[in-house]
C-alpha atoms as a PDB file:
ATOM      1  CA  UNK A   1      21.172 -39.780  19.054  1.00  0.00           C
ATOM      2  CA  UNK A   2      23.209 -39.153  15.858  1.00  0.00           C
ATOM      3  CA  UNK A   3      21.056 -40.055  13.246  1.00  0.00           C
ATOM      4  CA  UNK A   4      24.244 -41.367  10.834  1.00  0.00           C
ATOM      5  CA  UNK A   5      25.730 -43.271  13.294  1.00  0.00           C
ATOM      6  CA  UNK A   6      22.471 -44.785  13.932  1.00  0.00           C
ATOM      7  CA  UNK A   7      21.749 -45.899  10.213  1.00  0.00           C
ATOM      8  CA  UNK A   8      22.618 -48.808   8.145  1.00  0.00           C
ATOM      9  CA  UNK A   9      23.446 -47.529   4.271  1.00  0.00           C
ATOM     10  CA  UNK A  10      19.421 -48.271   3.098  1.00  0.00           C
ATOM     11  CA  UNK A  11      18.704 -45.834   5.745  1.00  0.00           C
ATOM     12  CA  UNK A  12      16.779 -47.270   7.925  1.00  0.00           C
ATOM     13  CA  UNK A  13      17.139 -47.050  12.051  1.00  0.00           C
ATOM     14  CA  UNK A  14      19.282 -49.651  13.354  1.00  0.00           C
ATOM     15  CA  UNK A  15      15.822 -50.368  15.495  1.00  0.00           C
ATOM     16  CA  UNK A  16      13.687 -50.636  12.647  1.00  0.00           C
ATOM     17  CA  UNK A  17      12.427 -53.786  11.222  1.00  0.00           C
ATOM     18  CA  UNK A  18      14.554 -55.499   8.279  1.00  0.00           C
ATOM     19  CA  UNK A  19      17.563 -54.449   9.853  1.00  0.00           C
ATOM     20  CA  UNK A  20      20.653 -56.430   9.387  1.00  0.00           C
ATOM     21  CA  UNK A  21      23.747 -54.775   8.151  1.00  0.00           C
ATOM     22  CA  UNK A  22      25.401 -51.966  10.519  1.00  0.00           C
ATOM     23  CA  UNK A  23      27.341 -49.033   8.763  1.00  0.00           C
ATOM     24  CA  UNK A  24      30.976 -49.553   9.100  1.00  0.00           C
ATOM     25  CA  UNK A  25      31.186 -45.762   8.721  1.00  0.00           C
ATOM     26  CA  UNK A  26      34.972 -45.558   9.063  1.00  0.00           C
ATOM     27  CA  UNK A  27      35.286 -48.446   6.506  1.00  0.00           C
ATOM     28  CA  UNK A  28      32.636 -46.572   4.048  1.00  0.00           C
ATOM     29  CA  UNK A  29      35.408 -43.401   4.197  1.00  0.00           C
ATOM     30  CA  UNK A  30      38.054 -46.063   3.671  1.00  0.00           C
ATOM     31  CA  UNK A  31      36.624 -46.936   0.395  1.00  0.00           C
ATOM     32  CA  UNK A  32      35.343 -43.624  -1.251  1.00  0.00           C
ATOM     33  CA  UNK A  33      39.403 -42.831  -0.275  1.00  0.00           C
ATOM     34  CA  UNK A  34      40.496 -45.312  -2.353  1.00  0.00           C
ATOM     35  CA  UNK A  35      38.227 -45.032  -5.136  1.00  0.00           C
ATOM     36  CA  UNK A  36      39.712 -41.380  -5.801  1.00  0.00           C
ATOM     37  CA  UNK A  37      43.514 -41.735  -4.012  1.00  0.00           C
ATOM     38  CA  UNK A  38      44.373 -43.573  -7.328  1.00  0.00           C
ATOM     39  CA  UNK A  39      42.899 -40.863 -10.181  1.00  0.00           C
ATOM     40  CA  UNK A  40      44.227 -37.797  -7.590  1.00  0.00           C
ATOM     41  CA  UNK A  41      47.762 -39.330  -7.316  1.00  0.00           C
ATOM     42  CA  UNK A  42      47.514 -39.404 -11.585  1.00  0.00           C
ATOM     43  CA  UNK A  43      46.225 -35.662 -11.275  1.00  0.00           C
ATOM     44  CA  UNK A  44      48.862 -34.367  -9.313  1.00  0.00           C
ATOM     45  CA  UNK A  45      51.714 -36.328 -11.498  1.00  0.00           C
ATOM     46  CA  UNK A  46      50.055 -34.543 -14.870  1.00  0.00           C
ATOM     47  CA  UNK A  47      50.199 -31.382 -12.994  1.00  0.00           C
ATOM     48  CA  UNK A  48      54.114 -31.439 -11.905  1.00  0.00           C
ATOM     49  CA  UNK A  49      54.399 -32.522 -15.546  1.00  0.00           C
ATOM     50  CA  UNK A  50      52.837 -30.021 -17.050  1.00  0.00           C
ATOM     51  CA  UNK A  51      54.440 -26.804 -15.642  1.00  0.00           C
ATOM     52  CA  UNK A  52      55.025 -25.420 -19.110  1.00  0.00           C
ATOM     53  CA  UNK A  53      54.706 -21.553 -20.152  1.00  0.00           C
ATOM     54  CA  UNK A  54      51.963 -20.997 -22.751  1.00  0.00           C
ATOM     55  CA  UNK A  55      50.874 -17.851 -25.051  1.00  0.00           C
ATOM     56  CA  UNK A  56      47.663 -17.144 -26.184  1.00  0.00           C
ATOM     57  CA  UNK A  57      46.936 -16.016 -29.420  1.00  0.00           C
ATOM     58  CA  UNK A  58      43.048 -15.068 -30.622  1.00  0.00           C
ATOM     59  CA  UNK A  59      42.062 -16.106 -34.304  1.00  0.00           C
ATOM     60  CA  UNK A  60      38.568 -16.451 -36.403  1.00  0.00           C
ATOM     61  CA  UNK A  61      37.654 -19.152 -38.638  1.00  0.00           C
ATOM     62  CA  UNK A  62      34.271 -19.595 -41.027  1.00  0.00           C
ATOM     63  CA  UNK A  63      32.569 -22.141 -42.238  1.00  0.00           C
ATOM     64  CA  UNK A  64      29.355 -22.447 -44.399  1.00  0.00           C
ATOM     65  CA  UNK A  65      28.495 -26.085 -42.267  1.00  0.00           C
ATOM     66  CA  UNK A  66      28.287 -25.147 -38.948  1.00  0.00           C
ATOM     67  CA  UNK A  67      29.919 -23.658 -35.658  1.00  0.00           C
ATOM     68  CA  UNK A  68      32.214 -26.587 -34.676  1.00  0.00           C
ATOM     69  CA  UNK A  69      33.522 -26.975 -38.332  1.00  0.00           C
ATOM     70  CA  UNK A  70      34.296 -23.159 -38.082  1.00  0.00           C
ATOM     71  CA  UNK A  71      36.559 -24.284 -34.936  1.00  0.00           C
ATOM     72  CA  UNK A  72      38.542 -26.797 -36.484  1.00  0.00           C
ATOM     73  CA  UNK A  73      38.872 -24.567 -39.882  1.00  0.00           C
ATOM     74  CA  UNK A  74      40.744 -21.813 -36.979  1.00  0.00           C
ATOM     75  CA  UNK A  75      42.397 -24.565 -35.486  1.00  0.00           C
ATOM     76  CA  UNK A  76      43.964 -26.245 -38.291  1.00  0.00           C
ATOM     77  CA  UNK A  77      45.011 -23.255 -40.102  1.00  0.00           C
ATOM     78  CA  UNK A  78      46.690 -21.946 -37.328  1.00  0.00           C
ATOM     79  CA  UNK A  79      48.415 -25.295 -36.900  1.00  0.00           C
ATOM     80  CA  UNK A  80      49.959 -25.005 -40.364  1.00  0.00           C
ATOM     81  CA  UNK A  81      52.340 -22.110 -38.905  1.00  0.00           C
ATOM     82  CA  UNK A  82      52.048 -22.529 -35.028  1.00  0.00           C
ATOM     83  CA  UNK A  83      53.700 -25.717 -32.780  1.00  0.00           C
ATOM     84  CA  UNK A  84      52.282 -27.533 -29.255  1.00  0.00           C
ATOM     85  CA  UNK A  85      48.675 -26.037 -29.842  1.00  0.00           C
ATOM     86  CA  UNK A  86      47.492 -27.193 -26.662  1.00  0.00           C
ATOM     87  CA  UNK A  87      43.713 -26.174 -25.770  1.00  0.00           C
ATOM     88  CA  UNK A  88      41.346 -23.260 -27.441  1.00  0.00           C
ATOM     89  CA  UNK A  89      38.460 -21.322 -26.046  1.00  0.00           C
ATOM     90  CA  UNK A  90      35.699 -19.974 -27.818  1.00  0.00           C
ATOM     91  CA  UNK A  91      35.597 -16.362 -27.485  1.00  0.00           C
ATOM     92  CA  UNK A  92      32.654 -15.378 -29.427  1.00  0.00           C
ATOM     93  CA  UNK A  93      30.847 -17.027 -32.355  1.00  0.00           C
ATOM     94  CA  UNK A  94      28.512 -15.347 -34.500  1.00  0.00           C
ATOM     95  CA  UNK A  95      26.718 -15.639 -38.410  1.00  0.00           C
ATOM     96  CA  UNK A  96      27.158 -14.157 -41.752  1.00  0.00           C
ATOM     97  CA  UNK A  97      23.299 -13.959 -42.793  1.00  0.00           C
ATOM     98  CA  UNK A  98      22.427 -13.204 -46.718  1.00  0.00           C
ATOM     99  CA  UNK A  99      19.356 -14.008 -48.586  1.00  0.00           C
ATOM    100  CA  UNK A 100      17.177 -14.369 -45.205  1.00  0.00           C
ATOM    101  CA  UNK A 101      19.259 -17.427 -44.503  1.00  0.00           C
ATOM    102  CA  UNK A 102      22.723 -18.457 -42.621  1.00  0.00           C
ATOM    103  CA  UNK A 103      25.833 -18.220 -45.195  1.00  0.00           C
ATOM    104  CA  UNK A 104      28.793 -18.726 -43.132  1.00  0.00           C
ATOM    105  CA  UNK A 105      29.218 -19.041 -39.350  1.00  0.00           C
ATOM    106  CA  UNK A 106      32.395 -17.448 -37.698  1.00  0.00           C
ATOM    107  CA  UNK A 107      33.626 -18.578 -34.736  1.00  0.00           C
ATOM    108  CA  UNK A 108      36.637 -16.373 -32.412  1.00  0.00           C
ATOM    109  CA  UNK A 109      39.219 -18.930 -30.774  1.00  0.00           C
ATOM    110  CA  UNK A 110      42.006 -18.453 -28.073  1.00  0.00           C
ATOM    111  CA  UNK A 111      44.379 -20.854 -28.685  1.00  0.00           C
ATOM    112  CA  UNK A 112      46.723 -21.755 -26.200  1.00  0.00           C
ATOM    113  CA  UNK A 113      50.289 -23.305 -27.264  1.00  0.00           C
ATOM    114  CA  UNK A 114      53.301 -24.210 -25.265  1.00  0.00           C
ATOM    115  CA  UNK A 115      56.528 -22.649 -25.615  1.00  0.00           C
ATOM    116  CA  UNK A 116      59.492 -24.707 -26.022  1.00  0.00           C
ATOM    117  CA  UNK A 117      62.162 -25.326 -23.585  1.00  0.00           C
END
């Protein structure tokens, strides 16, 4: 005997006592459909909008507060000169150590911006 087809969604035995409530299993796959047809219809719209051509280019920035500050120093220095800055990725990130204690942390970015049509 299939043991899903024979279960109600507590997952008990359809013999067992307390039982009530078959599993519609067709209607359970009905619903989880719908519950992601809407947000994978959105995906694939963002996708055939966004076939743009991007370059990569690989900067540094510092900061003496922390890591993530070091990020957005790189990010918005590089936005000063450079248009459609779309995503980064941290390529390495690493500490400027004086005095037995951190100084500065410095933090290696891709960023990724779109070329114009």
């Amino acid at each position: 005997m299939d043991t899903m087809k024979n279960t109600q969604i507590s997952g008990r035995p359809r013999d067992a006592p307390g039982h009530s409530i078959p599993v519609d299993h067709a209607a359970r796959r009905h619903s989880v459909a719908l519950q992601f047809a809407t947000p994978l219809r959105t995906f694939a719209r963002e996708i055939a909008m966004s076939e743009h051509v991007y370059k990569k280019i690989e900067i540094t920035g510092s900061s003496s507060e922390s890591s993530d500050q070091a990020v957005r120093n790189a990010i918005a220095r590089a936005a000063e000169t450079v248009k459609n800055i779309d995503w980064f990725e941290i390529v390495e990130t690493r500490g400027q150590v004086a005095d037995k204690q951190l100084k500065f942390w410095q933090v290696t970015v891709k960023l990724g911006f779109r070329l114009e049509d």
